[in-house]
Structures are given as C-alpha cells and as structure tokens.
C-alpha atoms as a PDB file:
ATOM      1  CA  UNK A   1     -21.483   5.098 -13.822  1.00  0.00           C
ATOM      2  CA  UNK A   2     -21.054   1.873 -11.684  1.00  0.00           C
ATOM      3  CA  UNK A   3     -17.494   1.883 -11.530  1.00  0.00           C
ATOM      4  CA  UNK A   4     -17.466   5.724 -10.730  1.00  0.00           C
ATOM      5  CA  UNK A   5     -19.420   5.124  -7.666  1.00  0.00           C
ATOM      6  CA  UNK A   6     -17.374   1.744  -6.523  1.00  0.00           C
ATOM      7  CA  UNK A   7     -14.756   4.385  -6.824  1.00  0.00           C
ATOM      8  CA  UNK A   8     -16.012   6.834  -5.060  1.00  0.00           C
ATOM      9  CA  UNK A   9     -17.165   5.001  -2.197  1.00  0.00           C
ATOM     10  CA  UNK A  10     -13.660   3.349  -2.522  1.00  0.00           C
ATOM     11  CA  UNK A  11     -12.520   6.670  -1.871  1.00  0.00           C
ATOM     12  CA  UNK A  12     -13.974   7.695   0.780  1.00  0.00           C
ATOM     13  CA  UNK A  13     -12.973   4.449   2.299  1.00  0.00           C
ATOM     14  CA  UNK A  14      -9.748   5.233   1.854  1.00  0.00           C
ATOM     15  CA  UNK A  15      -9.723   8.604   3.164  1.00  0.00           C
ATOM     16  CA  UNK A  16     -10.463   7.096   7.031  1.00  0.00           C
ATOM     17  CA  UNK A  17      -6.798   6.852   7.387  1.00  0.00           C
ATOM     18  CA  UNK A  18      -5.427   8.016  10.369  1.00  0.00           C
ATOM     19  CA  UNK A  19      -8.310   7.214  12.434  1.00  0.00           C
ATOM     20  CA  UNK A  20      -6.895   4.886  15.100  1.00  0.00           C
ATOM     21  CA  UNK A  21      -3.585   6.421  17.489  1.00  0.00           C
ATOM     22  CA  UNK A  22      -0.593   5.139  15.457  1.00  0.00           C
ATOM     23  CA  UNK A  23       2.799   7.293  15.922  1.00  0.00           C
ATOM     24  CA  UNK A  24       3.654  10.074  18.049  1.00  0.00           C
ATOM     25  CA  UNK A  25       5.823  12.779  19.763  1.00  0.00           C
ATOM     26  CA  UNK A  26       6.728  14.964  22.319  1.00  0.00           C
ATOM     27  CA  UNK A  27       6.642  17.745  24.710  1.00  0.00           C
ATOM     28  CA  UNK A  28       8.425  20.072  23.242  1.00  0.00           C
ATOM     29  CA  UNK A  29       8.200  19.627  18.866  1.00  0.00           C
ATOM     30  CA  UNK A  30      11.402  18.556  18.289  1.00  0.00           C
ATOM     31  CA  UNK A  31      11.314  14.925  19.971  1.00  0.00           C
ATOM     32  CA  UNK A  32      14.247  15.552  22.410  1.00  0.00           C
ATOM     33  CA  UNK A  33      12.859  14.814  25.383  1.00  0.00           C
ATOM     34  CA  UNK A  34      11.162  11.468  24.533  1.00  0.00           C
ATOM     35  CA  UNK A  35      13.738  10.799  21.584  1.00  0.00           C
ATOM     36  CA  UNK A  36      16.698  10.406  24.305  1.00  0.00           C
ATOM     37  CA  UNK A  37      14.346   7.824  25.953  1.00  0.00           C
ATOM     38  CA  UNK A  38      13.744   5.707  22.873  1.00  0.00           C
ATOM     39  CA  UNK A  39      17.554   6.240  21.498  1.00  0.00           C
ATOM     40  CA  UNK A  40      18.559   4.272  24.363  1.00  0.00           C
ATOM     41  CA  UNK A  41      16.257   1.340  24.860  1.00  0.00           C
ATOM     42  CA  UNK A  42      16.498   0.636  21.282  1.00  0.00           C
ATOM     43  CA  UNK A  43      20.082   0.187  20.737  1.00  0.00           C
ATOM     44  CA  UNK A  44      21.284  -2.744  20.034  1.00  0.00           C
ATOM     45  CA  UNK A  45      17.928  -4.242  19.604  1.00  0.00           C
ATOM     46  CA  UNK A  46      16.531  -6.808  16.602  1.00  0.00           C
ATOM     47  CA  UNK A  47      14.594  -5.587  13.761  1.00  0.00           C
ATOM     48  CA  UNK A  48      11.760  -6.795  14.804  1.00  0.00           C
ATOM     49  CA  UNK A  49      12.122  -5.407  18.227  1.00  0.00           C
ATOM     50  CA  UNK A  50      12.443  -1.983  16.907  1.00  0.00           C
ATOM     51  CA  UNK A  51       9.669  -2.152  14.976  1.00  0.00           C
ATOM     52  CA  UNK A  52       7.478  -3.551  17.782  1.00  0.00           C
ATOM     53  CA  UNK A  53       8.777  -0.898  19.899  1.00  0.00           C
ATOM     54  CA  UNK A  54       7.582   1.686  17.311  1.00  0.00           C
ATOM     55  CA  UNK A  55       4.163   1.778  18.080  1.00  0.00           C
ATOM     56  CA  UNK A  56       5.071   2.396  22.076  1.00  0.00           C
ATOM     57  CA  UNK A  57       6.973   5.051  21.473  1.00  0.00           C
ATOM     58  CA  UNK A  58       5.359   7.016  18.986  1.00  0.00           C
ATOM     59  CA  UNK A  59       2.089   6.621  20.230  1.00  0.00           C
ATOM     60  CA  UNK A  60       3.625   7.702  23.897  1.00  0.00           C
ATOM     61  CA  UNK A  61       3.868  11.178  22.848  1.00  0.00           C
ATOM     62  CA  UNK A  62       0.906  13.541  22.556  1.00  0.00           C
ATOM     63  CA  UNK A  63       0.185  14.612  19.221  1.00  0.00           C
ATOM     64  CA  UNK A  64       2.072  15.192  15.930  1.00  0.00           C
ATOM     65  CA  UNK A  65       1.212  17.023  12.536  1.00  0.00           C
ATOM     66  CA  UNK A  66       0.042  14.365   9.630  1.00  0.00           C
ATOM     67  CA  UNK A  67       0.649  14.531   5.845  1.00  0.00           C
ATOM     68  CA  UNK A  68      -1.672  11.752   3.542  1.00  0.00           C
ATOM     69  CA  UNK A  69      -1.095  10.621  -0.081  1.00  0.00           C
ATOM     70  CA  UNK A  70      -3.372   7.979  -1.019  1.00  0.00           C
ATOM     71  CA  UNK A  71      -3.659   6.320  -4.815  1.00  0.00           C
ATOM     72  CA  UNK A  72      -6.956   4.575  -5.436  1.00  0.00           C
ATOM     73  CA  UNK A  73      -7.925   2.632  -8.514  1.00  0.00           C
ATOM     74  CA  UNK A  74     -11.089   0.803  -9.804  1.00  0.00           C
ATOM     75  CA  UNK A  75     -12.251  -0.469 -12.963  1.00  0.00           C
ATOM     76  CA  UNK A  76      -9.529   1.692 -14.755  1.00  0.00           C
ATOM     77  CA  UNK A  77      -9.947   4.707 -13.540  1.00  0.00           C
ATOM     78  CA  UNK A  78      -7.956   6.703 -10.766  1.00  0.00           C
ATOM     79  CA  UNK A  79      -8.620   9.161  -7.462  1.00  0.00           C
ATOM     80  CA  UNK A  80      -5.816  10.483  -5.897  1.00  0.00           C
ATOM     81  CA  UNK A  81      -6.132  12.478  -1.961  1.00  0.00           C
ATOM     82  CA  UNK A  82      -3.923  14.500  -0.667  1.00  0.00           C
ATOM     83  CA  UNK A  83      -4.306  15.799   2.996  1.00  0.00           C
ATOM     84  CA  UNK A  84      -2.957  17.526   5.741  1.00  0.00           C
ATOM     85  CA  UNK A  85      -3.437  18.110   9.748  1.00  0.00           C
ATOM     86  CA  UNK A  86      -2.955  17.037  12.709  1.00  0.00           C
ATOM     87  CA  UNK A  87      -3.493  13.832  15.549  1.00  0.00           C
ATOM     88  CA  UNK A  88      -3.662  13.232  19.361  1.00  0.00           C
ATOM     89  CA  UNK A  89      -1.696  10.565  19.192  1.00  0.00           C
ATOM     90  CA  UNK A  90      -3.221   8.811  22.468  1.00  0.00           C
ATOM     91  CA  UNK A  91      -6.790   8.541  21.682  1.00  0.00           C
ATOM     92  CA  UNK A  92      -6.469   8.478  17.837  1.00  0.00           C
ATOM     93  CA  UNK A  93      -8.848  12.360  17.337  1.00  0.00           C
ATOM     94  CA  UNK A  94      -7.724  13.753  14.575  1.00  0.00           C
ATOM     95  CA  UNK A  95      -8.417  16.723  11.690  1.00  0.00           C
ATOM     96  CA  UNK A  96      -7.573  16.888   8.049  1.00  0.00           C
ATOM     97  CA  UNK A  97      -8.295  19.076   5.598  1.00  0.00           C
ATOM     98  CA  UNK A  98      -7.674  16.997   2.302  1.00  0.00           C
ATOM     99  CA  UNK A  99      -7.934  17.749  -1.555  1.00  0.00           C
ATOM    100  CA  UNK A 100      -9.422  15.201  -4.217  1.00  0.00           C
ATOM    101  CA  UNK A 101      -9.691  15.755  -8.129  1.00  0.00           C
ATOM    102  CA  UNK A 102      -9.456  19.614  -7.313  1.00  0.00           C
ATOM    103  CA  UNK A 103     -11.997  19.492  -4.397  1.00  0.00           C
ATOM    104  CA  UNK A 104     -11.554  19.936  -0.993  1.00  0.00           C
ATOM    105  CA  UNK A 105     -12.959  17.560   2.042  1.00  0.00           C
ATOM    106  CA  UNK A 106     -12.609  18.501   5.725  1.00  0.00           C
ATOM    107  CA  UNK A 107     -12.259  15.388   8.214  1.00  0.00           C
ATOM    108  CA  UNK A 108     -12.614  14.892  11.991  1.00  0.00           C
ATOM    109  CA  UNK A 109     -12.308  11.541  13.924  1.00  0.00           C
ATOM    110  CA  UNK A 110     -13.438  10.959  17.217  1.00  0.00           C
ATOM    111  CA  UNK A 111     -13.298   7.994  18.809  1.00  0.00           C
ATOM    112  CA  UNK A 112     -12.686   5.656  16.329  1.00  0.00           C
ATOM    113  CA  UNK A 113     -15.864   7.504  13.956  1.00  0.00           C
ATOM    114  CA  UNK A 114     -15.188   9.826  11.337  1.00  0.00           C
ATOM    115  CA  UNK A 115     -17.112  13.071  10.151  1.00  0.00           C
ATOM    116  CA  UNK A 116     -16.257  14.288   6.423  1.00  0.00           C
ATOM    117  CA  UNK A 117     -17.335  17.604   4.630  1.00  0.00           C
ATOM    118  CA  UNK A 118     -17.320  16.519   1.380  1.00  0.00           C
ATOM    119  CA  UNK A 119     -17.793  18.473  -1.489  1.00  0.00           C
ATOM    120  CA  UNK A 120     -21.448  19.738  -2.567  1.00  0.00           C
ATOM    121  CA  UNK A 121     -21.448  17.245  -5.453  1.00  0.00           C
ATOM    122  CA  UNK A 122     -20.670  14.102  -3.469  1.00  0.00           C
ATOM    123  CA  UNK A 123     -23.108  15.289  -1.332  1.00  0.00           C
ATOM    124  CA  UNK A 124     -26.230  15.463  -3.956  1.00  0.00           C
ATOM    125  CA  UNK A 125     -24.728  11.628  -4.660  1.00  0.00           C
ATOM    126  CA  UNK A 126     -25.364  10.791  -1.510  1.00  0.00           C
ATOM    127  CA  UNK A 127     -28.564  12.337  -1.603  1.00  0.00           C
ATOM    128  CA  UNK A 128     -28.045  13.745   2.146  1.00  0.00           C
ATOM    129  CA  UNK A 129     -31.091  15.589   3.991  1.00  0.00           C
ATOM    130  CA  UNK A 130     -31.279  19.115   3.459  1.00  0.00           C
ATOM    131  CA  UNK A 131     -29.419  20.889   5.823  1.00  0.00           C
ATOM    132  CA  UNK A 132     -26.725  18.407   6.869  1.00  0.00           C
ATOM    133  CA  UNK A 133     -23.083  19.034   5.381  1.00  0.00           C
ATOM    134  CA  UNK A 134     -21.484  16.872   7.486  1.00  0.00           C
ATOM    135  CA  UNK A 135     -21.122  13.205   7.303  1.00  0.00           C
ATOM    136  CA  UNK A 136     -20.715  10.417   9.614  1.00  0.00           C
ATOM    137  CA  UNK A 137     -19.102   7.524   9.541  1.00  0.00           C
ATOM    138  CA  UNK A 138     -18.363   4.313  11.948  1.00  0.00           C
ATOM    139  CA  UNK A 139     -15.643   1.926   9.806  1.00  0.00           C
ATOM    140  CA  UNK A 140     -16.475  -0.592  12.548  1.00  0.00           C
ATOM    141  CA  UNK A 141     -19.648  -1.261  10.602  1.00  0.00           C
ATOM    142  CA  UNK A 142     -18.528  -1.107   7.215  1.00  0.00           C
ATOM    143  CA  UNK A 143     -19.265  -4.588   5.249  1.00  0.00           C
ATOM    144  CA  UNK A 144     -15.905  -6.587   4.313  1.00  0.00           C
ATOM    145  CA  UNK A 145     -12.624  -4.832   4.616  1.00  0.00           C
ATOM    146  CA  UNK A 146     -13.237  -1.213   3.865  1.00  0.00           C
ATOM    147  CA  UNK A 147     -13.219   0.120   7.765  1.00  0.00           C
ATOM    148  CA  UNK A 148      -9.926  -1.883   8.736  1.00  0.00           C
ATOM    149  CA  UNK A 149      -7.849  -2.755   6.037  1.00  0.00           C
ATOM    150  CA  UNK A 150      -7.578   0.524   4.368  1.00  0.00           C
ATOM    151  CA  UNK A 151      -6.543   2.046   7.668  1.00  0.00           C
ATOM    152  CA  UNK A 152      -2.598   2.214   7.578  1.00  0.00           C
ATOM    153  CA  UNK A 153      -2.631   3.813  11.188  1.00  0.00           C
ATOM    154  CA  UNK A 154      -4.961   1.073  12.416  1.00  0.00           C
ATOM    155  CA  UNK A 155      -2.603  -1.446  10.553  1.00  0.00           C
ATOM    156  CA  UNK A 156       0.408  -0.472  12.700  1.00  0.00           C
ATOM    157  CA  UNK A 157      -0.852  -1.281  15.729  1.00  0.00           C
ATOM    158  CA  UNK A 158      -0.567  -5.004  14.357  1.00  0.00           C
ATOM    159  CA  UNK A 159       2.657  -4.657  14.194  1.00  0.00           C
ATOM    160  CA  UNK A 160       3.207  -5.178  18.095  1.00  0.00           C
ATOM    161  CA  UNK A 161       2.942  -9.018  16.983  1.00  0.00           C
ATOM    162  CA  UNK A 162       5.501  -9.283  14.160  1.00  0.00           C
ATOM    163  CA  UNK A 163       8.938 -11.746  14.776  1.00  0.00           C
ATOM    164  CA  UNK A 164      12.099 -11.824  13.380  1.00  0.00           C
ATOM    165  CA  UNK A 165      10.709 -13.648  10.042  1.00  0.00           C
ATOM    166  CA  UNK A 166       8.089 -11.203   9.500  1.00  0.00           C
ATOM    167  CA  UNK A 167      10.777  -7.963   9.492  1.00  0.00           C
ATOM    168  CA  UNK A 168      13.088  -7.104   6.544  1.00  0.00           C
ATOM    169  CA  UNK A 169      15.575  -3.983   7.267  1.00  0.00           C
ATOM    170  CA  UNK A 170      16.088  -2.581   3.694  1.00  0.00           C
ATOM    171  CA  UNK A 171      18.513  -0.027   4.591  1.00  0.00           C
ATOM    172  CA  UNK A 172      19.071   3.629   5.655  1.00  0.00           C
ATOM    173  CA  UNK A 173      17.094   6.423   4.125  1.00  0.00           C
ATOM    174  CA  UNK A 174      16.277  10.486   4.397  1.00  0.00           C
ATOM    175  CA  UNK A 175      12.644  11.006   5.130  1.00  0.00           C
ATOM    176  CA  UNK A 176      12.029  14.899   5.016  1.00  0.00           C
ATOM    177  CA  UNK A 177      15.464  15.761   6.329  1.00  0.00           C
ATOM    178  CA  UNK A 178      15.311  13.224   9.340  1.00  0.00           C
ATOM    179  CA  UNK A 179      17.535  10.242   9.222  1.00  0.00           C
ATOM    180  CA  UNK A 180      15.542   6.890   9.506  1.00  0.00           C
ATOM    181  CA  UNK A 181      15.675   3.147   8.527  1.00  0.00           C
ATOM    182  CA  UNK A 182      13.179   1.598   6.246  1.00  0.00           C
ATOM    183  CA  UNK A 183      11.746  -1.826   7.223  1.00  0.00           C
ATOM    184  CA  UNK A 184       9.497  -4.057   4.866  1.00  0.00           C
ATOM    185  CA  UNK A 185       7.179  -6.029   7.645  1.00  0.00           C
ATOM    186  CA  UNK A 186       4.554  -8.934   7.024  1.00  0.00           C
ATOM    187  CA  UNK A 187       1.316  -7.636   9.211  1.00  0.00           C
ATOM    188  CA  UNK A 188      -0.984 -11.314   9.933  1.00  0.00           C
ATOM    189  CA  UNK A 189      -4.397  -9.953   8.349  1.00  0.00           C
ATOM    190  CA  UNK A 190      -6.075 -12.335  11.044  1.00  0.00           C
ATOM    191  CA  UNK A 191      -4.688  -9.852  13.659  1.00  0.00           C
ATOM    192  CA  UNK A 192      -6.929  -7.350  12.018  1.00  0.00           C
ATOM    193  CA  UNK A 193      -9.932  -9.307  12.481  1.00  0.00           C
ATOM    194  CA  UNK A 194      -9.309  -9.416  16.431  1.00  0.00           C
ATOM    195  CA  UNK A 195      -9.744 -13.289  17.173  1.00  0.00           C
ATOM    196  CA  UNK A 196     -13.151 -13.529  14.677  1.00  0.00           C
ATOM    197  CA  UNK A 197     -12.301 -16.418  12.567  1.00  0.00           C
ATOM    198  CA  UNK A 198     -15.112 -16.035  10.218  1.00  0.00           C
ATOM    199  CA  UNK A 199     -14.061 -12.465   9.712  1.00  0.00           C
ATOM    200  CA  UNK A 200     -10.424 -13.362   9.624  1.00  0.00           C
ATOM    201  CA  UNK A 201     -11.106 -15.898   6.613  1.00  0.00           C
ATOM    202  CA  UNK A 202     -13.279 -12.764   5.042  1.00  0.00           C
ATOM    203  CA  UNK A 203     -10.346 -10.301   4.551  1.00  0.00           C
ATOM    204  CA  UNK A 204      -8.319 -13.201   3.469  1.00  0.00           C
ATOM    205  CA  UNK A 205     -10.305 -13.735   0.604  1.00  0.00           C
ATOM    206  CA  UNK A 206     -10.934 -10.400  -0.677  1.00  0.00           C
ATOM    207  CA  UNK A 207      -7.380  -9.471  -0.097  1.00  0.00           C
ATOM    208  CA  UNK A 208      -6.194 -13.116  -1.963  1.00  0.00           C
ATOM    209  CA  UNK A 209      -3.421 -13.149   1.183  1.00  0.00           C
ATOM    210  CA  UNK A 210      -2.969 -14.273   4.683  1.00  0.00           C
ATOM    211  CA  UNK A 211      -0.039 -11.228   5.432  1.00  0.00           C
ATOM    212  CA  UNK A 212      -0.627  -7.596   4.611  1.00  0.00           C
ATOM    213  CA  UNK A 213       2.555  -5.664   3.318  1.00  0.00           C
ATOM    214  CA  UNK A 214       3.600  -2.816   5.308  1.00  0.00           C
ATOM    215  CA  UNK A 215       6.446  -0.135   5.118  1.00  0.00           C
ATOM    216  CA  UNK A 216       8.061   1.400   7.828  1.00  0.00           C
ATOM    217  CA  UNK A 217      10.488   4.198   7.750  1.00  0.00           C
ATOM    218  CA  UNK A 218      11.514   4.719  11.987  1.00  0.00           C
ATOM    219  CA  UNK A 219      13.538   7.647  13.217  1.00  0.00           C
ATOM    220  CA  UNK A 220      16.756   7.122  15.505  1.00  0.00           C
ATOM    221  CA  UNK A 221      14.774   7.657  18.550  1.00  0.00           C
ATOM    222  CA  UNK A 222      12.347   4.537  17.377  1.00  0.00           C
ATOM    223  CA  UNK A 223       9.652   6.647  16.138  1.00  0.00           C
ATOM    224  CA  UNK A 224       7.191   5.693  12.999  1.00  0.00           C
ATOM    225  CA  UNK A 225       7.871   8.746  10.449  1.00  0.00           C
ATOM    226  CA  UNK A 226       6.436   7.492   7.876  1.00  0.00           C
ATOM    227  CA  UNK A 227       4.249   4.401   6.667  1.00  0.00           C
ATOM    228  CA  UNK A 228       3.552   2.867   3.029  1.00  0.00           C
ATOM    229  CA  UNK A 229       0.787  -0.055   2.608  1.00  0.00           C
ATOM    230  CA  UNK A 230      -0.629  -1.142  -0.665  1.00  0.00           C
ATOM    231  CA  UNK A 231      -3.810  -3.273  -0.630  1.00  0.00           C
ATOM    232  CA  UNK A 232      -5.276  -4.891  -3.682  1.00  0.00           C
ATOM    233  CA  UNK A 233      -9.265  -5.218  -2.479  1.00  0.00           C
ATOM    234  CA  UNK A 234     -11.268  -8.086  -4.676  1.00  0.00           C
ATOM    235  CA  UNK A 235     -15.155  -7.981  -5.030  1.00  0.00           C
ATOM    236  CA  UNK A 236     -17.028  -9.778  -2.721  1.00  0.00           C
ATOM    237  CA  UNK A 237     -18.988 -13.268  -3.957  1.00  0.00           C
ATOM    238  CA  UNK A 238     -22.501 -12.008  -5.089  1.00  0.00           C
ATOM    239  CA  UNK A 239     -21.539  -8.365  -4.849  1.00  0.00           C
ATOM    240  CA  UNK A 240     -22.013  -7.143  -8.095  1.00  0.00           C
ATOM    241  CA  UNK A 241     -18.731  -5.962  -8.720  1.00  0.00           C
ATOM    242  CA  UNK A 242     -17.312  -8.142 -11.500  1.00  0.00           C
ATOM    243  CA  UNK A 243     -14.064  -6.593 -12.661  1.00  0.00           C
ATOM    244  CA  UNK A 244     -14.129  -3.816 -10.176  1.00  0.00           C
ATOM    245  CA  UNK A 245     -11.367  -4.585  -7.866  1.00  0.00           C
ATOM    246  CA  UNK A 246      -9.928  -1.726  -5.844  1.00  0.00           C
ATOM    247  CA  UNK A 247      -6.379  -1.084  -5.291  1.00  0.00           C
ATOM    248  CA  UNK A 248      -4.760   1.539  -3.406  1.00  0.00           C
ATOM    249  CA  UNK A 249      -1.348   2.728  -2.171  1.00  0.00           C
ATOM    250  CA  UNK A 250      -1.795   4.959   0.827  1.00  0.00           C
ATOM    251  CA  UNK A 251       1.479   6.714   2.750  1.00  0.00           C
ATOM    252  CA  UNK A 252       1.051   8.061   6.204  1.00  0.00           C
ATOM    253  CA  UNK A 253       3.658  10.914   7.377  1.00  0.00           C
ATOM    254  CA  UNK A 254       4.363  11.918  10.849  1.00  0.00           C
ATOM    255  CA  UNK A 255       6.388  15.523  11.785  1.00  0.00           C
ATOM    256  CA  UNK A 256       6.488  18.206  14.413  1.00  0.00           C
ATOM    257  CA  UNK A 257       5.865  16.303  17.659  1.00  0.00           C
ATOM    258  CA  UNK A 258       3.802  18.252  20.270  1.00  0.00           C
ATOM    259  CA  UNK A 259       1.645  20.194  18.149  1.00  0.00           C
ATOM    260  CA  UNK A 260      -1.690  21.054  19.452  1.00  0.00           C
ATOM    261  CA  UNK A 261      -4.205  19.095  18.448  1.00  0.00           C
ATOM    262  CA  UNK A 262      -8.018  20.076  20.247  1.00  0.00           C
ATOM    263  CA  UNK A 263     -10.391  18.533  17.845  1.00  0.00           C
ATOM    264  CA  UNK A 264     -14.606  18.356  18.412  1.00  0.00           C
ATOM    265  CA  UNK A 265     -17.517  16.498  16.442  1.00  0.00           C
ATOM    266  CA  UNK A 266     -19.314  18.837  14.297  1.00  0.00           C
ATOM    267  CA  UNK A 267     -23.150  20.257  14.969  1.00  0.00           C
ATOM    268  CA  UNK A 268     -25.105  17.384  15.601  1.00  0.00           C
ATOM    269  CA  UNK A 269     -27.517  19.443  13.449  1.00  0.00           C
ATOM    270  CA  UNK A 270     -25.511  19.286  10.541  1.00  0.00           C
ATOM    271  CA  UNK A 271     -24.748  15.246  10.739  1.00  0.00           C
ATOM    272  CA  UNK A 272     -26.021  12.771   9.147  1.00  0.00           C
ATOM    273  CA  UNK A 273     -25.086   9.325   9.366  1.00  0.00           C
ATOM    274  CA  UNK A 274     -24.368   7.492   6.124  1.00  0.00           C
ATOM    275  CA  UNK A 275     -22.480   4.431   7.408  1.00  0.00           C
ATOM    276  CA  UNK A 276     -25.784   1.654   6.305  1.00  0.00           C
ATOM    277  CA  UNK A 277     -25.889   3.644   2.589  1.00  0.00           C
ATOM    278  CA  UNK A 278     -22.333   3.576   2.078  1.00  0.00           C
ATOM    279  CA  UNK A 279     -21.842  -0.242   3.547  1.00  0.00           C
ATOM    280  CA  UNK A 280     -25.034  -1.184   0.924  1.00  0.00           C
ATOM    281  CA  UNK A 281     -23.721   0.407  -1.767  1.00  0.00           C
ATOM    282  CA  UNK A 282     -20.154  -0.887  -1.740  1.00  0.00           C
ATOM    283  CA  UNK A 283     -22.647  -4.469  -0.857  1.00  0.00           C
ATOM    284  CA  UNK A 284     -23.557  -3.824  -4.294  1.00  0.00           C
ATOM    285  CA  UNK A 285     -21.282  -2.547  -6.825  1.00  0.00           C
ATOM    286  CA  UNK A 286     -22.281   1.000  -6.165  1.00  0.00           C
ATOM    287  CA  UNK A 287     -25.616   0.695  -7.665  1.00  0.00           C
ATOM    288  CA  UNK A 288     -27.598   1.745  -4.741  1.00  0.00           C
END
C-alpha cells in the first residue's frame, strides 16, 4: 500500500508538466510568419546557440496545442499518463485533459499553480471535503524536487545557460511530419534551484547528479517541437522511503502554433488546496 501511494503522489507530481511557458508559435497556425524570423537569425549559428535561442523563439509566439507521455515507476510498479491540450505560451496557462490507468484527469495551470480533477477514487484517497472536485496545487511549495525537477517545460527555460560543452547535435530526425534536429543538452540542476545553494545541493542529492539530461528535437525555424527528460528521483534521508525511488521519462510535444488557448481557475467553491498533504505525504513515504 506504501509504495502505491509514493506512486501515486509520484504521479501526480509528474503530471504538473507543462506548467511554466516553454515553446511556442504563431499568428497564423502554421509558423510562417514567425518561422521566417527564426530561419534567418539561426543560420549559421552553434549548437548551443540554437538551442539557447529555442526558448526565445518558441516562447515568442502565443500559444500552441500540447501532447504529454509520461512513464513513472516506484517500488516496481508502473503509471503511465497520457494527455492532451493546449498552452499560452507567454504566461505558461494551460489545459489538459489527460488519461491514467483507464481514468481520466482534467488540468488547468494558472500562474505557475495547478488545479487537477482527478478521478473519484483518488479523490476518497485524498480524503477531500465534500463538495470540492477540484484540486489545487502550488509546486513552488512542494518538499525536495517534485515541483521543479519533474517539470520538463520549466526545465527548458534552463537551457538559456547551456555552452558549447553542454550541447550534443545527434543528427536529423522527423518529428510528426516536421523536419527537426535532435540535440542531447546537459541542463546545471543548480540553475533550477535559482541561486539557493542549500536547495541546489538538495536536488543534487536526490537526483545523485550535478547536470540533468535533456532532449531537444528544434524545428528549422528554431522552435522546441518536442522535449524528452528522464529523472531518476532517490528518497530523501529520514523519509521513509527505503527502496522507493521514483523514475520517470516524461516527453513534451508542441504543434499547431496559434491555437486559442483562454483558460480560467475553476469555482473557488469546488477547490481545495492539497499542496501541505501531498508535500507530507511524499515527506513520508506515502504513509500519511
């Protein structure tokens, strides 16, 4: 029962992708407009330069549809999400209507804080109020790594720091019909703990790393299309969770530049905010 509810909490950890602005597109759908833009100030240019340039260009578009495939694993057993829907890709609001182990989970973000529907059975786990189907939660508190690390979108942002030694181009490759070139890029995971040392040295020991891996598949016009990042999470000293590491392999997809995306918070009346339960359980093992 333990490791099903390290799981599950892993899970919904993992299921805060896309919460930060990461990629975008254009005016018009088909990236022409801002494409022609990035074609030409990125010819000619390093690897690394492209792939600092990435997160500029795709973010200076407004919105683009989103496609998530995330793998999670603890203490041998396995939850897979799958999820699609759409982000402003300048403030980082998103929604997501994703599927898990045959259920289905609406999402929101807003403003960095995410609101899940989960299904009626997480729910009773949960032990929410009566009343309140929605959930909220800020990954800015989580405890240890959970609100940054799994967070591919957040983790490309990082990737404005990378040099030449941190950027491998593996080669040319088809990502659903558009053309695009795959780089393999060394993220700092000190950059993710925004100049707090102690924090800093935190993720570095549950992730047993100082660089995060991180792969990047960028259009011709220098546009993120799609992102891979696989994170191997270790228990926490004094947490309870002997043998119940979490690993996870989480892609990101980007498509369809343009498209609408108007998304609101849920009925206040219908939140509840479960960021201190969730952060004390995962504290503990998931025995809380």
């Amino acid at each position: 029962m333990a490791a099903k509810r390290v799981l599950g909490i892993a899970t919904v950890l993992v299921l805060t992708a896309g919460v930060s602005a990461c990629s975008g597109g254009d005016d018009g759908g088909d990236g022409k407009k801002d494409g022609a833009k990035g074609a030409s100030s990125t010819k000619g240019a390093s690897e690394s330069q492209v792939v600092r340039a990435a997160h500029e260009k795709t973010t200076a578009a407004d919105s683009a549809k989103m496609a998530l495939a995330t793998e999670a694993t603890a203490a041998g057993k396995t939850v897979t999400v799958r999820g699609t829907g759409v982000m402003d890709l300048e403030d980082g609001a998103s929604t997501m209507t994703m599927t898990s182990q045959g259920q289905k989970i609406e999402q929101r973000v807003l403003d960095g804080v995410v609101y899940q529907k989960a299904p009626a059975e997480q729910r009773a786990q949960l032990d929410l109020p009566k009343g309140k189907t929605w959930m909220k939660i800020d990954p800015a508190k989580l405890n240890g790594a959970g609100g940054q690390v799994n967070d591919p979108a957040e983790s490309f942002g990082y990737t404005k720091g990378v040099s030449d030694r941190d950027v491998t181009k593996v080669g040319t490759e088809t990502v659903d019909g558009t053309r695009t070139t795959h780089y393999r890029v060394k993220v700092a995971v000190k950059d993710l703990a925004k100049g707090d040392r102690a924090k800093a040295d935190q993720l570095e020991k549950q992730l047993g790393t100082s660089t995060l891996p991180l792969e990047m598949w960028i259009d011709d016009e220098g546009r993120l299309r799609q992102e891979t990042i696989k994170l191997t999470l270790k228990p926490q000293a004094g947490g309870g969770q002997k043998d119940q590491t979490v690993t996870s392999t989480t892609t990101l997809k980007f498509s369809d530049f343009g498209t609408e995306a108007d998304v609101e918070a849920p009925p206040a009346a219908d939140t509840v905010d479960v960021t201190k339960k969730l952060a004390d359980a995962s504290q503990a093992g998931g025995t809380a």
